[in-house]
C-alpha atoms as a PDB file:
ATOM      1  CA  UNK A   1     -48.744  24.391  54.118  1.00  0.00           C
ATOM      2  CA  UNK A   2     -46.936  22.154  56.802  1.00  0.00           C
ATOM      3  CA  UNK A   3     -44.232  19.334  55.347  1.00  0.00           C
ATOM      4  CA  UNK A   4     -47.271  17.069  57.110  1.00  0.00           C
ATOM      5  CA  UNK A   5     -50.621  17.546  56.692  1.00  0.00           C
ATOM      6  CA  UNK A   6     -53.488  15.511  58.053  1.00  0.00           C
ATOM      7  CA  UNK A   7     -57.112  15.428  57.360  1.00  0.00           C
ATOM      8  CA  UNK A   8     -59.589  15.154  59.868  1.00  0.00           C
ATOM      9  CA  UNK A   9     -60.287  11.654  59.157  1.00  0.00           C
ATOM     10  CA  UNK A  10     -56.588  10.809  59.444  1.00  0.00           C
ATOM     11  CA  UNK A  11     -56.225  12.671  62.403  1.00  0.00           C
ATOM     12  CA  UNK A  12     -58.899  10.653  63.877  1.00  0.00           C
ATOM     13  CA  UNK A  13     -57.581   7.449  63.338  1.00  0.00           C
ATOM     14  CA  UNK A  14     -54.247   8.698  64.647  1.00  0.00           C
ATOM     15  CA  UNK A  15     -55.326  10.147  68.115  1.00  0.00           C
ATOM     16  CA  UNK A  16     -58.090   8.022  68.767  1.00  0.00           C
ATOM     17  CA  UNK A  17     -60.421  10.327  68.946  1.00  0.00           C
ATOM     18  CA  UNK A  18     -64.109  10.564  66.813  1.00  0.00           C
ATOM     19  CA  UNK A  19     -64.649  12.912  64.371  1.00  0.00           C
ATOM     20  CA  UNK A  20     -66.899  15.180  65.848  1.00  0.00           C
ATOM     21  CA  UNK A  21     -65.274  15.008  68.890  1.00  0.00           C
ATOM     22  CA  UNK A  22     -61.734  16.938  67.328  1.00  0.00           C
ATOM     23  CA  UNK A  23     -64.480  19.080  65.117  1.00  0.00           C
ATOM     24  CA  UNK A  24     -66.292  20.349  68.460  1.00  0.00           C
ATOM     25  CA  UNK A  25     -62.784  20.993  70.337  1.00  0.00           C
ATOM     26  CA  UNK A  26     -61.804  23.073  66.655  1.00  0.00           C
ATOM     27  CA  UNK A  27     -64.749  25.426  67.086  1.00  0.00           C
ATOM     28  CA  UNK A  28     -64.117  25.893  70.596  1.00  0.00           C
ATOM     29  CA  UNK A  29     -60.876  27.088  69.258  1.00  0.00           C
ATOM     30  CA  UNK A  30     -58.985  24.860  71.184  1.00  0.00           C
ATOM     31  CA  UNK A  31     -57.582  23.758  68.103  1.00  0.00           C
ATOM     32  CA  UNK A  32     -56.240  26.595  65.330  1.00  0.00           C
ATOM     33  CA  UNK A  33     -56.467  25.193  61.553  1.00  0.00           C
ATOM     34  CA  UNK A  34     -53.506  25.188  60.183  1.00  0.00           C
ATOM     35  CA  UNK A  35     -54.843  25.259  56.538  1.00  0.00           C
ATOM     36  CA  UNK A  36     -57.477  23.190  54.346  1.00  0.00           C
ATOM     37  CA  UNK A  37     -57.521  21.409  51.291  1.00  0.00           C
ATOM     38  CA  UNK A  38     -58.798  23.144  47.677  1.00  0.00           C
ATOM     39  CA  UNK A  39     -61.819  21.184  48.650  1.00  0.00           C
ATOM     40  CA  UNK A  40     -62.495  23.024  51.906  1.00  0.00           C
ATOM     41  CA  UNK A  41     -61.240  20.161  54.747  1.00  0.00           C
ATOM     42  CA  UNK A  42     -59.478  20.727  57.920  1.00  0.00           C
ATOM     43  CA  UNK A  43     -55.659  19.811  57.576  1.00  0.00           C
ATOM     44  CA  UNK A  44     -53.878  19.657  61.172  1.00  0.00           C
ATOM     45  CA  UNK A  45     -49.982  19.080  61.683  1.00  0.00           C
ATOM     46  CA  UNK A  46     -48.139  17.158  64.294  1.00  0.00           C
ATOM     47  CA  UNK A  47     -48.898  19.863  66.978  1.00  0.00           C
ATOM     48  CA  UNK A  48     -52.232  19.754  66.277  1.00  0.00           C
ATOM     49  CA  UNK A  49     -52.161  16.238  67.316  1.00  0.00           C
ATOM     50  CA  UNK A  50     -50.087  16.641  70.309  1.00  0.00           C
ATOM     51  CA  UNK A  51     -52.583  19.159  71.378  1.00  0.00           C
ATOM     52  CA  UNK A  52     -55.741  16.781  70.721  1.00  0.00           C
ATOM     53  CA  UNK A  53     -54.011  14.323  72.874  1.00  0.00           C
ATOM     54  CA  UNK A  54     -53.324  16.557  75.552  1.00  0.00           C
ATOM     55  CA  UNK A  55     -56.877  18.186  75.656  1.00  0.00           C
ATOM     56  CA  UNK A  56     -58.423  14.543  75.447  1.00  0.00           C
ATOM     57  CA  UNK A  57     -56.130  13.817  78.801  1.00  0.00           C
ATOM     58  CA  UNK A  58     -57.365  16.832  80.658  1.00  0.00           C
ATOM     59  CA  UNK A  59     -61.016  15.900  79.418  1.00  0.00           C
ATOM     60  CA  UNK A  60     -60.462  12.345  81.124  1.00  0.00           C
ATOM     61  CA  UNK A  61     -59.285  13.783  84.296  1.00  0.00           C
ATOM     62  CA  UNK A  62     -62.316  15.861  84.325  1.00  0.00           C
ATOM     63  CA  UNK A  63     -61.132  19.325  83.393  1.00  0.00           C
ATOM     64  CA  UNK A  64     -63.746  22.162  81.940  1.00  0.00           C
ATOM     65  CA  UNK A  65     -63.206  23.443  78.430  1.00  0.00           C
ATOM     66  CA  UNK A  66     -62.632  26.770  80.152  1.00  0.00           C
ATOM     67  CA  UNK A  67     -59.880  25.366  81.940  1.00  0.00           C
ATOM     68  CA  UNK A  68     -58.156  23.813  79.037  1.00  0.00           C
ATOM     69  CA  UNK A  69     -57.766  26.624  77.192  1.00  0.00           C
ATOM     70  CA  UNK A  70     -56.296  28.461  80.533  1.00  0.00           C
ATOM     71  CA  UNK A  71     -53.695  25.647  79.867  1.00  0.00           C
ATOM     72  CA  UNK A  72     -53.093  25.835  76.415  1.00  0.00           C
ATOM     73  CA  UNK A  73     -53.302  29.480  76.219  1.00  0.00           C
ATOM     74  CA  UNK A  74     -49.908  29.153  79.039  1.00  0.00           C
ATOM     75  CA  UNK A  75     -51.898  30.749  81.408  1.00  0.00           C
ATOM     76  CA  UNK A  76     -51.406  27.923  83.592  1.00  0.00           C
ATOM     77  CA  UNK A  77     -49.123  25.117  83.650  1.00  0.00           C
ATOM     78  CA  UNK A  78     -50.781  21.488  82.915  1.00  0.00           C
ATOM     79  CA  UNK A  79     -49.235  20.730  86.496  1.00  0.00           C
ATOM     80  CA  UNK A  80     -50.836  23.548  88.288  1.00  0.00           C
ATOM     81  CA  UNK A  81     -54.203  22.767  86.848  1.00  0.00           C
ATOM     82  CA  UNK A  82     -54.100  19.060  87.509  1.00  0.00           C
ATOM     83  CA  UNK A  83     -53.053  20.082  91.317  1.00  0.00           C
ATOM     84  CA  UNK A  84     -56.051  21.639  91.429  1.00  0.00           C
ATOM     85  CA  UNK A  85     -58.522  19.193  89.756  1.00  0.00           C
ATOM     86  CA  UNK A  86     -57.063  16.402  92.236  1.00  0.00           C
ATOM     87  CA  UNK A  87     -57.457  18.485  95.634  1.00  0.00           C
ATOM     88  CA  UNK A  88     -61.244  19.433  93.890  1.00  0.00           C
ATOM     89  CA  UNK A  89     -62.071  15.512  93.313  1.00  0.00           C
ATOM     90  CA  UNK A  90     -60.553  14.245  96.679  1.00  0.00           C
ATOM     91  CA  UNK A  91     -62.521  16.876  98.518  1.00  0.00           C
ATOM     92  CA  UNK A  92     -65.822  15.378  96.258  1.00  0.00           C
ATOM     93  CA  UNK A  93     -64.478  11.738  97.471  1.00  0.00           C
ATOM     94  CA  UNK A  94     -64.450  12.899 101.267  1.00  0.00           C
ATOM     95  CA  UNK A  95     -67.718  15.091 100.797  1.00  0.00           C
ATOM     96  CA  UNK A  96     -69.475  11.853  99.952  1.00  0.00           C
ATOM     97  CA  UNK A  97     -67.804   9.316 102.510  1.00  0.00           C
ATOM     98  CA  UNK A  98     -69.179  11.486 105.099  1.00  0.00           C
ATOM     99  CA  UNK A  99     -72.812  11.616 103.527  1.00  0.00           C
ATOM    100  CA  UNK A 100     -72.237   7.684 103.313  1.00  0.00           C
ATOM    101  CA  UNK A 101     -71.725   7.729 106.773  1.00  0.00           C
ATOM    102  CA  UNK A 102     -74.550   9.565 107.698  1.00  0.00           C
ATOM    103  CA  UNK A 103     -76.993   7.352 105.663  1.00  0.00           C
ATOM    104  CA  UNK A 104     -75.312   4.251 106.901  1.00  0.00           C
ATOM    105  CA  UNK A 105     -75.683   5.618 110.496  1.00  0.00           C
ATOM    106  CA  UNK A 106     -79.548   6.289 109.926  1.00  0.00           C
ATOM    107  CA  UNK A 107     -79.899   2.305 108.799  1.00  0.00           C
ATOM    108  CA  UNK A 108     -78.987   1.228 111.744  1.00  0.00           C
ATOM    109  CA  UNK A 109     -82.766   2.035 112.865  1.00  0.00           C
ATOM    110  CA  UNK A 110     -85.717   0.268 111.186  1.00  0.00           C
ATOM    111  CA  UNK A 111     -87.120   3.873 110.505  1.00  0.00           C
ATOM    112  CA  UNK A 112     -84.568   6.686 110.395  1.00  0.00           C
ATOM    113  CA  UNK A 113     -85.791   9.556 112.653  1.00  0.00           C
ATOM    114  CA  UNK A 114     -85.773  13.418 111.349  1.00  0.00           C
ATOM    115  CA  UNK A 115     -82.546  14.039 113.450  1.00  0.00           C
ATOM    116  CA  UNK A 116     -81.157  10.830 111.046  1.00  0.00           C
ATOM    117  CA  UNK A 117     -82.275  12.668 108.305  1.00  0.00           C
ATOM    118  CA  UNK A 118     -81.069  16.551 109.154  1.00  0.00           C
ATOM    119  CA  UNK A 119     -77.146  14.799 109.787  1.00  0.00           C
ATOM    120  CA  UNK A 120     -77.584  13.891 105.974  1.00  0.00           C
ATOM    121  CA  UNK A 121     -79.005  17.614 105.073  1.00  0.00           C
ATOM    122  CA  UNK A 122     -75.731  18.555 106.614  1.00  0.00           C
ATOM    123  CA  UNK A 123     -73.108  16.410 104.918  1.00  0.00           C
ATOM    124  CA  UNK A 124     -74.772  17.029 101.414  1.00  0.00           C
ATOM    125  CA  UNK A 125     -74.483  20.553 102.241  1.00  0.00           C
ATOM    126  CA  UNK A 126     -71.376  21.354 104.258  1.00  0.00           C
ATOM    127  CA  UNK A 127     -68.313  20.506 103.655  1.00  0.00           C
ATOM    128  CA  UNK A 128     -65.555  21.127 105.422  1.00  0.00           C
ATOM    129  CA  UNK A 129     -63.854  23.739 103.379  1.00  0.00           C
ATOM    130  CA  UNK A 130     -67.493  25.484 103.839  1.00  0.00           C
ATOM    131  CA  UNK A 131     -67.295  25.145 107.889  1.00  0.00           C
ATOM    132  CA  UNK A 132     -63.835  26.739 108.208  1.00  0.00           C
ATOM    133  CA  UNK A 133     -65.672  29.699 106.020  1.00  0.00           C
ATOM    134  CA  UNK A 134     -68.543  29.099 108.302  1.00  0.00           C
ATOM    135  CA  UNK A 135     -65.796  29.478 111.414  1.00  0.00           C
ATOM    136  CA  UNK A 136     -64.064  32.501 109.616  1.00  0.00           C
ATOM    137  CA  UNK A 137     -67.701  34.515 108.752  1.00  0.00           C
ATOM    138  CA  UNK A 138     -68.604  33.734 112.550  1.00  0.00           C
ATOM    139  CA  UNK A 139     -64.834  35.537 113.775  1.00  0.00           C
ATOM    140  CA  UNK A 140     -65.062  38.046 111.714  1.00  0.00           C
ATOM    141  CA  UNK A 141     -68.777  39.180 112.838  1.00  0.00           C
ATOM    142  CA  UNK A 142     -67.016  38.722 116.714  1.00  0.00           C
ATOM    143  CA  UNK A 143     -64.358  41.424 115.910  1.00  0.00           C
ATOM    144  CA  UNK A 144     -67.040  43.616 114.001  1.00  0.00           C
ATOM    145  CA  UNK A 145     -67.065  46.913 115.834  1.00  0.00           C
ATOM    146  CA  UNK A 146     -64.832  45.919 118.855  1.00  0.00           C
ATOM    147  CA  UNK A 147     -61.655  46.692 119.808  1.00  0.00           C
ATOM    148  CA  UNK A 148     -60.258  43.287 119.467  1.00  0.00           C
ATOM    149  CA  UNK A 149     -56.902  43.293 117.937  1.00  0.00           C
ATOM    150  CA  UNK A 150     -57.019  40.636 114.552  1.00  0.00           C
ATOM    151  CA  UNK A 151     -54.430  38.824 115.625  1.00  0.00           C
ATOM    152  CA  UNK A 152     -56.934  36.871 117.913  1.00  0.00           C
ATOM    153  CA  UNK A 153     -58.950  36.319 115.516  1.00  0.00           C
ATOM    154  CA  UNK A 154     -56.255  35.104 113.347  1.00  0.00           C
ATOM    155  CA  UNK A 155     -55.119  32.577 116.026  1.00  0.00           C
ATOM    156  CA  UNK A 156     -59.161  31.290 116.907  1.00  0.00           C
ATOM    157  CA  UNK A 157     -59.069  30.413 112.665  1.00  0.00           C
ATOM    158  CA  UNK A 158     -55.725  28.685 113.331  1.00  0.00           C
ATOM    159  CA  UNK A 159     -56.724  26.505 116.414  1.00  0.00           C
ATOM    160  CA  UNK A 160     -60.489  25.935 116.171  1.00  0.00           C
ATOM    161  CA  UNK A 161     -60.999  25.144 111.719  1.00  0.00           C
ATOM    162  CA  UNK A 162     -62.399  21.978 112.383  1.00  0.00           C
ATOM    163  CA  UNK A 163     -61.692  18.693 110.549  1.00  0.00           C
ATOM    164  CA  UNK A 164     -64.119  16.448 110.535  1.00  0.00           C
ATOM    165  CA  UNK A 165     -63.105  13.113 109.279  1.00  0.00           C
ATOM    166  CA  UNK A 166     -64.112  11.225 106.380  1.00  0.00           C
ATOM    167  CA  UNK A 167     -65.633   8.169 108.224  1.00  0.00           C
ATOM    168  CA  UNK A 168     -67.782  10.371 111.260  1.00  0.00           C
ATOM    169  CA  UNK A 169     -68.976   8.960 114.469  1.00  0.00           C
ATOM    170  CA  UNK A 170     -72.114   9.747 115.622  1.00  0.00           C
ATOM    171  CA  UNK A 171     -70.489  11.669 118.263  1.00  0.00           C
ATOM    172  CA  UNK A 172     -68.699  13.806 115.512  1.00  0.00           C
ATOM    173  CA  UNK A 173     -71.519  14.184 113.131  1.00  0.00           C
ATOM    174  CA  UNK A 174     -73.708  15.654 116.585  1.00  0.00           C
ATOM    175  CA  UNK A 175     -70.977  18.405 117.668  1.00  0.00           C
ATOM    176  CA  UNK A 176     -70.557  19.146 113.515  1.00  0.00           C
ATOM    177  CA  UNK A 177     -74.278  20.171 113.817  1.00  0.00           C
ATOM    178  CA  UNK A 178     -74.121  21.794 117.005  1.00  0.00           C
ATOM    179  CA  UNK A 179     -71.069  24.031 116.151  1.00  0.00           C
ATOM    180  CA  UNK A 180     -72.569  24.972 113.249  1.00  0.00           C
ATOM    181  CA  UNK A 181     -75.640  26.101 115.136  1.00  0.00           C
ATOM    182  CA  UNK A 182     -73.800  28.073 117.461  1.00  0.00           C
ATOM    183  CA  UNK A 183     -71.422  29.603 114.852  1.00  0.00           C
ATOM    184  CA  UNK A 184     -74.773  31.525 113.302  1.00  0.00           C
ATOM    185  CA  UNK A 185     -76.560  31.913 116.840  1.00  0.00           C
ATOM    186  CA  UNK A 186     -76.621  36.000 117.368  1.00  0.00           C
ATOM    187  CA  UNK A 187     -76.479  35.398 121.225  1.00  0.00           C
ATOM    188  CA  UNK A 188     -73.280  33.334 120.669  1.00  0.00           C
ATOM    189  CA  UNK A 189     -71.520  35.771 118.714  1.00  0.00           C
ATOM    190  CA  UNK A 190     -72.368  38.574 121.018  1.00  0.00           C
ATOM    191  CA  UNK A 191     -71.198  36.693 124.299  1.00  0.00           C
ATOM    192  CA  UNK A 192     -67.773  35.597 121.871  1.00  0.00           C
ATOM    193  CA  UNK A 193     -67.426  39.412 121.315  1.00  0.00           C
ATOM    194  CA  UNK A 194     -67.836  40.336 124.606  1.00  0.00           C
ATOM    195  CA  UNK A 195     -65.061  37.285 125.586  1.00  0.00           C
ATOM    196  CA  UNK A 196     -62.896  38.654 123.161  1.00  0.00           C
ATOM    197  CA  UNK A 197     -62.845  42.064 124.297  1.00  0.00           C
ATOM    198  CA  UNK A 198     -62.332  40.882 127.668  1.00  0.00           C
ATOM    199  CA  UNK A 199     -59.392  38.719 126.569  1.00  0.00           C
ATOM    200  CA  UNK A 200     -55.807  39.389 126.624  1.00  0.00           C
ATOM    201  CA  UNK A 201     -54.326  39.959 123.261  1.00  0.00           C
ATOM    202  CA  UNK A 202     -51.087  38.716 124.561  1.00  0.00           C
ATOM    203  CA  UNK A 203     -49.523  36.108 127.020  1.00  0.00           C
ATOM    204  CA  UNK A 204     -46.052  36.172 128.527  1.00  0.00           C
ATOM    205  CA  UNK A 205     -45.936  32.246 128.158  1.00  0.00           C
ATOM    206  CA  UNK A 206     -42.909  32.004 130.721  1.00  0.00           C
ATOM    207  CA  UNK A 207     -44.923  33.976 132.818  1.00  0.00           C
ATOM    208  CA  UNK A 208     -47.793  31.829 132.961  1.00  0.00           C
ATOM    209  CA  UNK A 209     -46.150  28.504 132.867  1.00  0.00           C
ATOM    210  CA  UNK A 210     -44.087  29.507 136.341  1.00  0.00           C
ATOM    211  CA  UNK A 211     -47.679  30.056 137.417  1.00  0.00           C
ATOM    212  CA  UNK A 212     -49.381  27.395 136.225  1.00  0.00           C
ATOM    213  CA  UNK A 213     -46.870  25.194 137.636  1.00  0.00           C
ATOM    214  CA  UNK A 214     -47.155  26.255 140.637  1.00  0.00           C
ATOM    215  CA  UNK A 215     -50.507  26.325 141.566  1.00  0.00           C
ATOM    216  CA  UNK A 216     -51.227  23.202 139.638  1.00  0.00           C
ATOM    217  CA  UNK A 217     -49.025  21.561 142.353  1.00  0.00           C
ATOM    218  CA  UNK A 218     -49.810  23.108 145.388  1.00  0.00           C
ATOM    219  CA  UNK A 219     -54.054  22.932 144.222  1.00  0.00           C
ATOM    220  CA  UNK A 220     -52.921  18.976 143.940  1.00  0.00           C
ATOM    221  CA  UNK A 221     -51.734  18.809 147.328  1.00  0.00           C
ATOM    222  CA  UNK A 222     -55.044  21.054 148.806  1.00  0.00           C
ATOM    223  CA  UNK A 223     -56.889  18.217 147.321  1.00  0.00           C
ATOM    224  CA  UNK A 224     -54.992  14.996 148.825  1.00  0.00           C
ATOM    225  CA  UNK A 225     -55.360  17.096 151.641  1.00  0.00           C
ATOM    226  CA  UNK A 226     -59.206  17.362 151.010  1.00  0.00           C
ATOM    227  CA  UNK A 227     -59.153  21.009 151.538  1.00  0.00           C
ATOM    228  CA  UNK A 228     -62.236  23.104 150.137  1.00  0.00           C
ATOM    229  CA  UNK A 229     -61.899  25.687 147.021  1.00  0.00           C
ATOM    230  CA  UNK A 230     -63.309  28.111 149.266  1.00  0.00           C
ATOM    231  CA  UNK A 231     -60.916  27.034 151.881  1.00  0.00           C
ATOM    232  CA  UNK A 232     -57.895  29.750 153.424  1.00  0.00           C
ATOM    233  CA  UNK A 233     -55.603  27.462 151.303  1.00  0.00           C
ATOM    234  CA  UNK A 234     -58.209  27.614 148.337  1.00  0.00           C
ATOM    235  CA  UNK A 235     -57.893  31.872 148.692  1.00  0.00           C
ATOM    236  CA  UNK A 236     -54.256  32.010 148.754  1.00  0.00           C
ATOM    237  CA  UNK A 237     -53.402  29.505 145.761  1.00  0.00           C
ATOM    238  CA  UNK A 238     -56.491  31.874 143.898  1.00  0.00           C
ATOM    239  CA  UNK A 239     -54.176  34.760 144.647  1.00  0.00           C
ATOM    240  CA  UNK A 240     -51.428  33.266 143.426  1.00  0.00           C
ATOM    241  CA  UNK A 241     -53.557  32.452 140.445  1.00  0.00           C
ATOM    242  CA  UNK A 242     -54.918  35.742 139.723  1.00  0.00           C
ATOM    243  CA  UNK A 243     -51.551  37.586 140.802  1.00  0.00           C
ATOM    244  CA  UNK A 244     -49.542  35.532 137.952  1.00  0.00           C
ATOM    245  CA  UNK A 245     -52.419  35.867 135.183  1.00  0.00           C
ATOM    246  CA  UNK A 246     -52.348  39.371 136.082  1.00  0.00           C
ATOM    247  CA  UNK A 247     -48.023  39.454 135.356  1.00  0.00           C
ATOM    248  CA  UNK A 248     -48.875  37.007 132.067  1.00  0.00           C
ATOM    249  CA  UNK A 249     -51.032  39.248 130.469  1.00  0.00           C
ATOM    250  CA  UNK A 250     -50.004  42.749 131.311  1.00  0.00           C
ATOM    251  CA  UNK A 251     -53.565  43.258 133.380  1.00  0.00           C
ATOM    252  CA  UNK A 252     -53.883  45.683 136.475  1.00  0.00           C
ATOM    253  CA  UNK A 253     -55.667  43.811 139.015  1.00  0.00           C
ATOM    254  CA  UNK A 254     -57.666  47.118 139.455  1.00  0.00           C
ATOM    255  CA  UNK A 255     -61.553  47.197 139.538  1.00  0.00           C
ATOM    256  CA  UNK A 256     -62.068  47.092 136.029  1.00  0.00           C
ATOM    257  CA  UNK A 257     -59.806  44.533 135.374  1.00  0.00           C
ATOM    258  CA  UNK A 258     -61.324  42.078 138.532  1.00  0.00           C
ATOM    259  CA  UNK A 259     -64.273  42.998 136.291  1.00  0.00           C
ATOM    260  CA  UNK A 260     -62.708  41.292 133.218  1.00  0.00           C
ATOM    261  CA  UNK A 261     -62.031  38.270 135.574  1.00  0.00           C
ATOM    262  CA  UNK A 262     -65.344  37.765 137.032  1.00  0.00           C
ATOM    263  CA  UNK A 263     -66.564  37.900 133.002  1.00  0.00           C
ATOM    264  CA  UNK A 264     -63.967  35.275 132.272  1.00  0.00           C
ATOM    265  CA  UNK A 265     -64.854  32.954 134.631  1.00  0.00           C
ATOM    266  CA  UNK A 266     -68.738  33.432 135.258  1.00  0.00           C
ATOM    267  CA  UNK A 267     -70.040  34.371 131.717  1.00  0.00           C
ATOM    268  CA  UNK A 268     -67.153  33.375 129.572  1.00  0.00           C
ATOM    269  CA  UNK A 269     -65.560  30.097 130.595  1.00  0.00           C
ATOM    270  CA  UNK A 270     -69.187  27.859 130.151  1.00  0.00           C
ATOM    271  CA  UNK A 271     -69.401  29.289 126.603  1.00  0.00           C
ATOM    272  CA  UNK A 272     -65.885  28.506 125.554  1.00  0.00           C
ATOM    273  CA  UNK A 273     -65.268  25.152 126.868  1.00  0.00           C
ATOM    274  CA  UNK A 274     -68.499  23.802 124.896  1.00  0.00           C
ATOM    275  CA  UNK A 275     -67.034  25.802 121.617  1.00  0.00           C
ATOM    276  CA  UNK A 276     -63.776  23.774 122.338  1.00  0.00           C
ATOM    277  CA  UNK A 277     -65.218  20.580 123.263  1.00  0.00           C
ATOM    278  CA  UNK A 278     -67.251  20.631 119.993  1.00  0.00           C
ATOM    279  CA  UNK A 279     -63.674  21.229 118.150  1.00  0.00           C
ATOM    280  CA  UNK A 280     -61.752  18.513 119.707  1.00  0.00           C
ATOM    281  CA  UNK A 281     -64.649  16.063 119.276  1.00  0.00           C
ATOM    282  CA  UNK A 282     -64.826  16.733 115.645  1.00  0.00           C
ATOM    283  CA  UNK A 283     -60.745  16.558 115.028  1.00  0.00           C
ATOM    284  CA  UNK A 284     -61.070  13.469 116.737  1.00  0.00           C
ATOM    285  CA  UNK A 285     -59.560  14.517 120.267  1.00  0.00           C
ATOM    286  CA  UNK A 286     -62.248  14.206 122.706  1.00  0.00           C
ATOM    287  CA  UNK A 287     -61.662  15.311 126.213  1.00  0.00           C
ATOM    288  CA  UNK A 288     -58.578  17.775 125.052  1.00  0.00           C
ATOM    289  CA  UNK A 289     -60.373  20.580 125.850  1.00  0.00           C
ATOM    290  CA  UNK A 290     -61.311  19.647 129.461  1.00  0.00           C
ATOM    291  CA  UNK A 291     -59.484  21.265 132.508  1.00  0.00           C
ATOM    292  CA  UNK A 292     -58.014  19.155 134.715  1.00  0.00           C
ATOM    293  CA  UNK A 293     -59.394  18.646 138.173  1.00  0.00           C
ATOM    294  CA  UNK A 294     -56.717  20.849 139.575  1.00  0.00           C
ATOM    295  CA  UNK A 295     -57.377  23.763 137.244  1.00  0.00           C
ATOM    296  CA  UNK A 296     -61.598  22.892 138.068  1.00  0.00           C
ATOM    297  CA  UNK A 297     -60.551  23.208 141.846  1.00  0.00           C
ATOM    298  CA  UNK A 298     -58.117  26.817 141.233  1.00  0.00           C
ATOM    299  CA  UNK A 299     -60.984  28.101 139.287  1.00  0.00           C
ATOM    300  CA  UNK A 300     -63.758  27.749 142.030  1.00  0.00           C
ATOM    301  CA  UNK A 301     -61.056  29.461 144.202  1.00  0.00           C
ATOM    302  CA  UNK A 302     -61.147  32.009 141.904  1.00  0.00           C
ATOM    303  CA  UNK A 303     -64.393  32.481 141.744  1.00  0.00           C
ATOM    304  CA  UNK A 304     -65.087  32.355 145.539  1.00  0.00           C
ATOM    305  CA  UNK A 305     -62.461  35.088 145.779  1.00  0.00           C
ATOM    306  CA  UNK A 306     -63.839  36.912 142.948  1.00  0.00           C
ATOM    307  CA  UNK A 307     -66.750  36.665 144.432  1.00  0.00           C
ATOM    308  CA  UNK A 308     -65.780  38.657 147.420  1.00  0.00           C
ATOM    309  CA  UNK A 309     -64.042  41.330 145.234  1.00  0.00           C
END
């Protein structure tokens, strides 16, 4: 028997903690006896009360039983746990700002309406670790089958996981329900495919900054000038264009690959520039994702060239 031996009674008194409580956690067997009396009681030592103090601590800060005995059995360090439990309830706390938001956004009408009441649905049901799984489901269904290398779908992940903040706008909580819409939308994901198929896997950035550069200012000075997309001016800065995206991204301006361009621009371009929009509106960048008039004017050059090809 240990030089100090407590009943359960005593025990209780000296942790804090009732009875039944330290007689529940002992048939769990998060407590081991250390002996009992002639008479059949529970003794516990000093440990023993250590360890009721620490499994009443993890118990406050919300911690399953199954958990605390991952802890106690060293399987996990009472750090590493705790880590975990605090990222778990301040993703609960953000989870049910947003839903605030949404309800508070329906009051604002006399009589919420069913869109009012489908932006609630959403937030009580999505959150945003679920819509970058929603994001990463939707990319890997793109690359299903194709010949797309990974790495692009590894970089969409990267730059389009949305965010969406804990206090929404109305403006974020729309594009959060229209991205996810699109993200499960079979015609989406086959025109993505196809986008990623026709897309480079890799860009000489040097490359296509010269470029960009370039035409950026001379398509500026077409349009002080108020020269026309389609204009002679308009077809040579579009060669320029399509010469240097050609040198960025390894692509022979052959007929298949004036092809690829026409896809890019006519089929592809529409689709992506919503999907972006709805990203930057929901990580709380609106209008990032918008060309600039200049590259609006080069790319109706493009396509009047394009056209002609």
């Amino acid at each position: 028997m240990a030089e100090h031996a407590y009943t359960i009674s005593q025990a209780s008194r000296l942790v804090g903690l009732p009875v039944r409580r330290i007689r529940f956690y002992s048939d769990q067997g998060l407590l081991p006896l250390l002996d009992r009396t002639g008479s059949g009681y529970r003794l516990f030592d000093e440990s023993d009360l250590v360890r009721l103090g620490l499994i009443s601590a993890l118990r406050d800060a919300g911690l399953s039983l199954k958990a605390i005995r991952t802890v106690l059995a060293r399987g996990q360090s009472v750090g590493d746990v705790l880590t975990l439990r605090l990222a778990e309830i301040e993703a609960q706390i953000s989870s049910q700002r947003r839903i605030a938001a949404a309800i508070r956004m329906a009051l604002r009408s006399s009589e919420p309406n069913p869109e009012d009441l489908r932006r609630i649905w959403m937030m009580t049901h999505l959150s945003n670790v679920q819509h970058v799984a929603t994001v990463e489901r939707f990319l890997e269904q793109v690359v299903e089958g194709s010949s797309v290398d990974p790495k692009w779908k590894d970089w969409m992940l990267r730059m389009s996981a949305p965010n969406l903040p804990d206090d929404p706008s109305s403006e974020q909580l729309d594009a959060w329900l229209e991205l996810s819409a699109m993200l499960v939308d079979p015609a989406f994901i086959a025109k993505m495919r196809k986008n990623a198929e026709d897309s480079a896997v890799a860009l000489d950035a040097e490359v296509f900054k010269t470029m960009s550069t370039s035409v950026l200012a001379k398509a500026n000075d077409a349009m002080d000038r108020g020269l026309e997309p389609s204009s002679p001016q308009g077809k040579a800065i579009a060669e320029e264009y399509l010469a240097g995206w050609a040198r960025a991204t390894n692509t022979r301006l052959d007929e298949p690959g004036l092809q690829r361009m026409k896809r890019k621009h006519l089929e592809h371009q529409p689709n992506m520039r919503r999907y972006w929009a709805l990203v930057s509106i929901l990580n709380g960048l609106p209008g990032r994702s918008e060309p600039s008039q200049e590259w609006l004017w080069i790319e109706k050059a493009a396509l009047a060239l394009l056209a002609d090809a």
